[in-house]
Protein backbone atom coordinates (compact mmCIF):
# COMPACT_ATOMS: atom_id res chain seq x y z
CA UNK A 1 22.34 -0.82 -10.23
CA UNK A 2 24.27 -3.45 -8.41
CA UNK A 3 24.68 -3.09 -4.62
CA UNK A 4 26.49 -5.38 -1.78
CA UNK A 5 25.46 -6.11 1.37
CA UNK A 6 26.75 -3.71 4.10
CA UNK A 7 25.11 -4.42 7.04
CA UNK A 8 22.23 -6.84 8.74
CA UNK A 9 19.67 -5.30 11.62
CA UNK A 10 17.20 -7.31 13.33
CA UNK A 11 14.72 -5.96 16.24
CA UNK A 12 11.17 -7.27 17.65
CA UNK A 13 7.70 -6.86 16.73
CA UNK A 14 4.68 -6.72 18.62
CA UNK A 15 2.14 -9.24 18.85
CA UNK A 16 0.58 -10.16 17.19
CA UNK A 17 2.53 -10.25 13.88
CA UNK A 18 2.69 -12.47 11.02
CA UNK A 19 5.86 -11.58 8.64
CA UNK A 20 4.29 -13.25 5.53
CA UNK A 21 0.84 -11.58 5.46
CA UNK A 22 2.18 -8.76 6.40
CA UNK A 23 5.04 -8.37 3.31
CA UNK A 24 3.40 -11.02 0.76
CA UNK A 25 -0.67 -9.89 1.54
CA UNK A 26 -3.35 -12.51 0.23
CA UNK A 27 -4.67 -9.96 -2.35
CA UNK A 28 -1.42 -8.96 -4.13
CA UNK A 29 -0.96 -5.73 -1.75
CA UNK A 30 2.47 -5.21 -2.47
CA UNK A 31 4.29 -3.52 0.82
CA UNK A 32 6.97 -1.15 -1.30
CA UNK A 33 7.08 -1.87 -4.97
CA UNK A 34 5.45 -3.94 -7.09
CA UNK A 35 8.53 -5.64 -8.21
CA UNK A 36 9.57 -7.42 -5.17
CA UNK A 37 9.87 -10.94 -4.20
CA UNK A 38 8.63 -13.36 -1.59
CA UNK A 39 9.82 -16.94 -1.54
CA UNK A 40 10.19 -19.29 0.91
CA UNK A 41 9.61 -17.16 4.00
CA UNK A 42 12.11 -14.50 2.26
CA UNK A 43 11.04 -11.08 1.21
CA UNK A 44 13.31 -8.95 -1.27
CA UNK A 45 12.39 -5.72 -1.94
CA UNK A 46 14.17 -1.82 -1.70
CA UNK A 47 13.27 1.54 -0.90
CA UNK A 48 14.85 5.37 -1.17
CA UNK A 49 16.29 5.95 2.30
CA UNK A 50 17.94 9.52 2.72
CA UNK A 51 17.08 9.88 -0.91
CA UNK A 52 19.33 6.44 -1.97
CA UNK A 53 18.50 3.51 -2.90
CA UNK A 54 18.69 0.54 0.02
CA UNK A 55 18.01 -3.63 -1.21
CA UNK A 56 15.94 -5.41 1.40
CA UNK A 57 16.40 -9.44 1.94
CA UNK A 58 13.68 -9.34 4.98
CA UNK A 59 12.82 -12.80 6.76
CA UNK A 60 11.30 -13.36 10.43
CA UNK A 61 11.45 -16.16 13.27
CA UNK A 62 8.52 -15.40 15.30
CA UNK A 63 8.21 -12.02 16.38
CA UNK A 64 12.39 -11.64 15.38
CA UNK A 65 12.81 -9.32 11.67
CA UNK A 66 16.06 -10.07 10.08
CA UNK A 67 16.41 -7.26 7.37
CA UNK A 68 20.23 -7.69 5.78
CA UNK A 69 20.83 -4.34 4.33
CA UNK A 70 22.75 -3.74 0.39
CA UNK A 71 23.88 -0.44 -1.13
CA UNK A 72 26.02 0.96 -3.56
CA UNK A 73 29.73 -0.40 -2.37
CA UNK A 74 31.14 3.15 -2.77
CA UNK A 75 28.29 5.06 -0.62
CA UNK A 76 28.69 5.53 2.94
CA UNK A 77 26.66 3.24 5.08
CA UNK A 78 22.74 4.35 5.64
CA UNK A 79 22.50 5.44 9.17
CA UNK A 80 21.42 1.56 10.55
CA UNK A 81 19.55 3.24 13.51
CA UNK A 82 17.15 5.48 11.96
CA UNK A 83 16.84 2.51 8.86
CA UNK A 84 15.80 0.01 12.16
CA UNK A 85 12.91 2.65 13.25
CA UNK A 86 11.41 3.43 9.85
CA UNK A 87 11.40 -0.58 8.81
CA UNK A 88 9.77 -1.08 12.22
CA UNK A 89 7.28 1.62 11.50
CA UNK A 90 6.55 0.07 7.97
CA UNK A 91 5.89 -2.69 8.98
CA UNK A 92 2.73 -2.12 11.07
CA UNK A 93 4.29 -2.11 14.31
CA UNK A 94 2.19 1.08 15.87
CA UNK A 95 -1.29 -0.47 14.53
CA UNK A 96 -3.12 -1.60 17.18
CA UNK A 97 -4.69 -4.62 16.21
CA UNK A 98 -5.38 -5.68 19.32
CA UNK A 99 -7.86 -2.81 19.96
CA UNK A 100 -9.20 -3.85 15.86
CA UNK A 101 -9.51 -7.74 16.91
CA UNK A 102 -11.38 -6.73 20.29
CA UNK A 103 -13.88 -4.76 18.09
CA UNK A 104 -14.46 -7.37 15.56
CA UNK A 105 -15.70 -10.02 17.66
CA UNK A 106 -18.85 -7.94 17.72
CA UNK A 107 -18.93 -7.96 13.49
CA UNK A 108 -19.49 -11.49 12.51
CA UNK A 109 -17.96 -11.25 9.15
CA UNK A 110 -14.71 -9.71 10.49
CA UNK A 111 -14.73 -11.73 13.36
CA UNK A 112 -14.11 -14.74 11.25
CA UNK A 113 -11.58 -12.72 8.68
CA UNK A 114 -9.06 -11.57 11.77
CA UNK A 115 -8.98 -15.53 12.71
CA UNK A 116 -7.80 -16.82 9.30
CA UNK A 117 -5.83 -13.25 8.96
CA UNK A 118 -4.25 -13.15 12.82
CA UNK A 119 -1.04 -10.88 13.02
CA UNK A 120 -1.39 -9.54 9.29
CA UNK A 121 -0.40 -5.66 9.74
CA UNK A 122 -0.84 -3.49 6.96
CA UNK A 123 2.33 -1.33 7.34
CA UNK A 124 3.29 1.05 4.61
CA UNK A 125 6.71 2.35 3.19
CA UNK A 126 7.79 6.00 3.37
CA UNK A 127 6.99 6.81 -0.25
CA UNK A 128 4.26 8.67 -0.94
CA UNK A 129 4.91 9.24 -4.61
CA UNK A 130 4.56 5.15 -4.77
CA UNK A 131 1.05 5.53 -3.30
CA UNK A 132 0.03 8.57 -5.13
CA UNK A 133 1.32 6.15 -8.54
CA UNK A 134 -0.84 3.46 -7.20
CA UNK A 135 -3.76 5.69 -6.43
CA UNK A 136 -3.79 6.93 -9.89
CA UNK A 137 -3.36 3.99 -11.39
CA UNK A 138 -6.60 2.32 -9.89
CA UNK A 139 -8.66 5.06 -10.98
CA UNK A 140 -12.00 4.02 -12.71
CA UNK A 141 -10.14 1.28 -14.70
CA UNK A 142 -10.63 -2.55 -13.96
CA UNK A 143 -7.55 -4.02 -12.37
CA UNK A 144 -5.70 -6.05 -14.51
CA UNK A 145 -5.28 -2.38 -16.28
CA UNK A 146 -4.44 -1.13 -13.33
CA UNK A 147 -1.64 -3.14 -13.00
CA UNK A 148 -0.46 -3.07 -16.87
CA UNK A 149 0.28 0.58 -16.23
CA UNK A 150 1.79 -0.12 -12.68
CA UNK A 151 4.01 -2.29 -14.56
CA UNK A 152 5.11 -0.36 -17.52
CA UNK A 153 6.00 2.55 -15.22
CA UNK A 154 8.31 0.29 -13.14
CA UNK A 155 9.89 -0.95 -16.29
CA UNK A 156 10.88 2.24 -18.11
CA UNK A 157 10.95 4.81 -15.27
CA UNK A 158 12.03 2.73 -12.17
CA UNK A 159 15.33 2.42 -10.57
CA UNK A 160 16.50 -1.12 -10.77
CA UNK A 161 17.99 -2.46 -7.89
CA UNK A 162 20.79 -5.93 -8.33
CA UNK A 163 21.41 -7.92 -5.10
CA UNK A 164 21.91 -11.05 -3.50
CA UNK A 165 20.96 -13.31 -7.11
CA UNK A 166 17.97 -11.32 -7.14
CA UNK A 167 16.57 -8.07 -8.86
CA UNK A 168 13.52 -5.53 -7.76
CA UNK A 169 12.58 -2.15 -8.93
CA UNK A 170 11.88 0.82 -7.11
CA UNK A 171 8.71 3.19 -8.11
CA UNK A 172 10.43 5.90 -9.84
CA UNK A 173 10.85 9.64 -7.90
CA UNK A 174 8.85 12.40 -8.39
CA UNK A 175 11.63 13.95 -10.08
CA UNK A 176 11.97 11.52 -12.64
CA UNK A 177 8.52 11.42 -13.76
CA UNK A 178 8.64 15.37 -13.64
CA UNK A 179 10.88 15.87 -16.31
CA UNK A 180 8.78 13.54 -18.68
CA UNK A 181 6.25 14.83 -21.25
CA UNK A 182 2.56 13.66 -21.25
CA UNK A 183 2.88 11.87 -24.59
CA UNK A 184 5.84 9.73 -23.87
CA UNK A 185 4.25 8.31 -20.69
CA UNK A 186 1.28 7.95 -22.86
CA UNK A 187 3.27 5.96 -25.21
CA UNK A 188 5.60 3.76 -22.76
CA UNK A 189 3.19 3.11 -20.08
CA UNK A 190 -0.38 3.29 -21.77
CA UNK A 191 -1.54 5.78 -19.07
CA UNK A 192 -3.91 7.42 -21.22
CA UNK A 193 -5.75 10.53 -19.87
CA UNK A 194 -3.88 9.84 -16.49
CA UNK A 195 -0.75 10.80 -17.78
CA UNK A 196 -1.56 14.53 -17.52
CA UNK A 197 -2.10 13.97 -13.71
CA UNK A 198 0.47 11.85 -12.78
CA UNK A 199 2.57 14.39 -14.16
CA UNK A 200 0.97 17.40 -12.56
CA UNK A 201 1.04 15.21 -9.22
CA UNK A 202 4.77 14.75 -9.64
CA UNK A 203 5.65 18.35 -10.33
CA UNK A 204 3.44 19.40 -7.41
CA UNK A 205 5.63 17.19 -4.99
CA UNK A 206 8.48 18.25 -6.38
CA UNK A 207 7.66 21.76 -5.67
CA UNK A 208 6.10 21.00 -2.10
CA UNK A 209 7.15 17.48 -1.27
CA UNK A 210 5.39 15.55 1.83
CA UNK A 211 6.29 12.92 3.58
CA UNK A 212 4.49 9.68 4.52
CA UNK A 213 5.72 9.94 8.46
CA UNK A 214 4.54 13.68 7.78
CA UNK A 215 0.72 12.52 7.34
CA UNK A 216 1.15 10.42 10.21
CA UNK A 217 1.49 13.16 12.50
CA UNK A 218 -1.90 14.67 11.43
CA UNK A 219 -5.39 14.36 12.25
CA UNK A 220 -7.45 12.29 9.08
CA UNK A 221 -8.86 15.42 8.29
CA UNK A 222 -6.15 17.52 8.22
CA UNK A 223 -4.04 14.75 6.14
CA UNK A 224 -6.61 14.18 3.86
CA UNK A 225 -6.97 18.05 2.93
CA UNK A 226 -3.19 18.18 2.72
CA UNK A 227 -3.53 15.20 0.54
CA UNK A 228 -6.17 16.24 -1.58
CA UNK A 229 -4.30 19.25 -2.68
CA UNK A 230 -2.02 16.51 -4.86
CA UNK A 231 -3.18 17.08 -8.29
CA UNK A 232 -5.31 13.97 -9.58
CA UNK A 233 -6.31 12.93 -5.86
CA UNK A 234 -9.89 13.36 -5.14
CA UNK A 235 -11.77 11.46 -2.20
CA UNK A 236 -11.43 7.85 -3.22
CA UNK A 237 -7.63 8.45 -4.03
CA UNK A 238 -6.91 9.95 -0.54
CA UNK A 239 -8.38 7.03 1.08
CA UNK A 240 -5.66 4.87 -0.91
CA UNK A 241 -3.25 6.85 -0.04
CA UNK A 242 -3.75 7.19 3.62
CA UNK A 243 -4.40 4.05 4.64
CA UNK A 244 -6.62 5.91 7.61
CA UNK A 245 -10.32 5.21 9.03
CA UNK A 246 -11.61 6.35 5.47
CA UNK A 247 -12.84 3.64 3.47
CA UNK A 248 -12.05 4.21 -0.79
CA UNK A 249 -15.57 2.93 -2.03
CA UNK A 250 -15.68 2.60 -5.35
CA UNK A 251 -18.37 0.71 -8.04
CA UNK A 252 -16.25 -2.72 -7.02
CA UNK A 253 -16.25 -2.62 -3.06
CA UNK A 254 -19.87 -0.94 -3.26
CA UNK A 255 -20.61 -3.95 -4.52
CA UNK A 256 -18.31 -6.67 -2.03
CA UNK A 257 -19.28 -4.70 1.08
CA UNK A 258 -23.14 -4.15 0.34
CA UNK A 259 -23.00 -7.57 -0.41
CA UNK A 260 -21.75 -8.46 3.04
CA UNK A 261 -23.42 -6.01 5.34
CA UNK A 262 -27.52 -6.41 3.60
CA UNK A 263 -26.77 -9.54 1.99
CA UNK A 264 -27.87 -8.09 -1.30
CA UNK A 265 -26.16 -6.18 -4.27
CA UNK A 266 -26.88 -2.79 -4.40
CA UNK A 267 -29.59 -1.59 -7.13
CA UNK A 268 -28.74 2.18 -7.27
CA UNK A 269 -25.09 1.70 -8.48
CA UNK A 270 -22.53 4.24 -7.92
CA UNK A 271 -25.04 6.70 -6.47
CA UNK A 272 -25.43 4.21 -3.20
CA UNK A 273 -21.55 5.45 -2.51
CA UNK A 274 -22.43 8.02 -0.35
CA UNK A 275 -24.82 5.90 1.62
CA UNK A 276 -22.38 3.27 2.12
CA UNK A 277 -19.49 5.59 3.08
CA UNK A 278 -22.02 6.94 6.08
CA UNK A 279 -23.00 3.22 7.38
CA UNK A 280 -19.11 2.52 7.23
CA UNK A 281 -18.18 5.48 9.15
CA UNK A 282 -21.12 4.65 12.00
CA UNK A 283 -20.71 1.04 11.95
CA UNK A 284 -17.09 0.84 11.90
CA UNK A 285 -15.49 3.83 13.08
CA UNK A 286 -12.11 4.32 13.55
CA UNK A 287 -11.61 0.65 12.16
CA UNK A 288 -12.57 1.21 8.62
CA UNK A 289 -9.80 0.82 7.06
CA UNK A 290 -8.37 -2.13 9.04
CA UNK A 291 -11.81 -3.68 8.43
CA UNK A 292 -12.29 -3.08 4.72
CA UNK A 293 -8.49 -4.68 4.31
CA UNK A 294 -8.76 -7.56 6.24
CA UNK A 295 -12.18 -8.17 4.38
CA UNK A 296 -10.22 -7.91 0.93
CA UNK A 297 -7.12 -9.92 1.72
CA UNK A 298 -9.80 -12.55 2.48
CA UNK A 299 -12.41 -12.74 -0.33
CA UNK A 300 -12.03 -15.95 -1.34
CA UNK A 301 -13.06 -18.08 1.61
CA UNK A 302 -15.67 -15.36 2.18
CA UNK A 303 -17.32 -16.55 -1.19
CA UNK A 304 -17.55 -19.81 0.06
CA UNK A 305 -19.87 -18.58 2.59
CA UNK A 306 -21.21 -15.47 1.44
CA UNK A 307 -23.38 -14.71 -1.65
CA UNK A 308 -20.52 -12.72 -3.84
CA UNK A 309 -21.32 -11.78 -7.62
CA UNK A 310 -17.56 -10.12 -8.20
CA UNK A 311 -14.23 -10.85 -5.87
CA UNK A 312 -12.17 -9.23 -7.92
C-alpha cells in the first residue's frame, strides 16, 4: 500500500523523555509493530487510526516530537488533532516517572538502571489485537520462536505500509485473522497449538472489541478481568498486555529477578512463581511494571555486575 505524506504535527513532552529509548527500547521492545525502523535518530513505523492505516516518520529535538503524517492520497485527511493526543499518549507521556525515579533511589539495583535508562517511557500504541498477538506469541516458547511466529504473521497477514523510501508492516486486524482457518496459520506462520487461540482471541474481539484507551480507564483489576476474558489470555498474558503494576513472571524472569533480589537462582523452579509475584507486589508496588522493564531493557550492564546465569 503506498501512501504520501499529508500532513506533519509536532507537540511537547514531559520531562523527562528520551525519544530513542522510548521508540527503539534496548531489549528489542518494539513500540507498534515489529516491522518498523529506527535509524539515525528517525523512527518509521504505522498504526490503524479510525480503522486506516497512517505511516509514521517520528524524530525528536529535545523534548520537541516531529511525527510527519502519510496516508492513502485519495482518503480524507486523519483528524490531525485527535492523531496529536493519541501519539502523545503512546508515547508515555501520562507515566509518571518522576514519582518511579523518586522510588527507586531506595532499590539499589533500579536506582542504577533509571540512571543509564533516564527519560525511557514505555508508551504503548492503541492496538490491542497487536498485544494480544504478542502475548500469545511469547507463551511457554523460548524467544527466538517467539519471534519466528511474530514474523511470519506480519509477513502473510499484515498490512504493508510504502512511504517516504521506506516500508513497515502493520500487525494484521482481528478481522483478518478471523476469517482464517487453524491449519493455514499453522502452516504459514508455524503457530502450532497457538493457532487455535489466536483465532478464538480474534473472533472474540471481533464480536466484543476493546480498546487499549478503554483499559486505561479501569482499575488493574477490573482491566485485567476484562482482559482475561480474551480467549488464550491467562495471568502471565494479561500482565503483557496491560503493561500495569502486574509483573508477567515466567520460568525466564523467575530466574533474572530472583537472581537480583536474593542473589541466588531459584531451586524450586516454576513453583517459586507465586512467591515471587507476592515479594514483587510488597516490595514494589504500584511500580512493578516500570521496575521489571527498566530492569530488562538493561540486562546487559547488569551482568557485568550481577551474578546472571540467563539474560535472555
Amino acid at each position: 500500500m503506498e501512501l504520501k505524506h499529508r500532513a506533519t504535527i509536532e507537540f511537547s513532552m514531559p520531562e523527562p523523555f528520551n525519544f530513542e529509548l522510548t521508540v527503539h527500547k534496548p531489549a528489542g521492545w518494539h513500540w507498534s509493530t515489529p516491522a518498523e525502523i529506527f535509524n539515525k535518530s528517525i523512527f518509521w513505523s504505522g498504526i490503524f487510526f479510525d480503522g486506516k492505516p497512517i505511516g509514521l516518520k517520528m524524530q525528536s529535538a529535545g523534548l520537541l516530537v516531529r511525527a510527519d503524517i502519510f496516508n492513502k492520497a485519495t482518503e480524507k485527511m486523519p483528524d490531525l488533532s485527535r492523531l496529536e493526543k493519541q501519539l502523545y499518549k503512546a508515547l508515555g507521556a501520562d507515566e509518571d516517572l518522576a514519582g518511579f525515579y523518586e522510588f527507586a533511589k531506595s532499590e539499589p539495583v533500579l536506582d542504577e538502571v533509571v540512571t543509564r535508562l533516564r527519560g525511557m517511557r514505555m508508551g504503548r500504541n492503541d492496538n490491542l489485537f497487536g498485544q494480544v498477538i504478542l502475548a500469545i506469541c511469547l507463551q511457554m516458547t523460548p524467544l527466538k520462536r517467539s519471534r519466528q511466529m511474530m514474523g511470519l504473521l506480519l509477513k502473510e497477514f499484515g498490512t504493508q505500509l510504502h512511504f517516504d523510501k521506506h516500508q513497515t508492516i502493520l500487525w494484521p486486524c482481528p478481522e483478518d485473522i478471523a476469517r482464517l482457518s487453524p491449519a493455514l496459520l499453522r502452516e504459514k506462520a508455524r503457530l502450532g497449538y497457538r493457532a487455535e487461540r489466536l483465532l478464538a482471541a480474534a473472533k472474540y474481539l471481533v464480536k466484543k472489541p476493546v480498546a487499549a484507551q478503554q483499559l486505561d480507564a479501569l482499575p488493574d483489576k477490573e482491566a485485567r478481568k476484562l482482559v482475561m476474558e480474551i480467549p488464550g489470555i491467562g495471568g502471565y498474558s494479561a500482565g503483557i498486555i496491560l503493561g500495569r503494576s502486574e509483573v508477567p513472571v515466567d520460568s525466564w524472569s523467575l530466574i533474572i529477578i530472583s537472581e537480583l533480589i536474593y542473589g541466588k537462582s531459584p531451586v524450586k523452579g516454576r513453583s517459586g512463581i507465586p512467591a515471587l509475584n507476592e515479594l514483587i507486589n510488597k516490595r514494589w508496588g504500584k511500580w512493578g511494571w516500570l521496575a521489571f522493564a527498566y530492569i530488562v531493557n538493561d540486562l546487559p550492564f547488569l551482568a557485568r555486575k550481577y551474578h546472571l546465569s540467563r539474560i535472555y
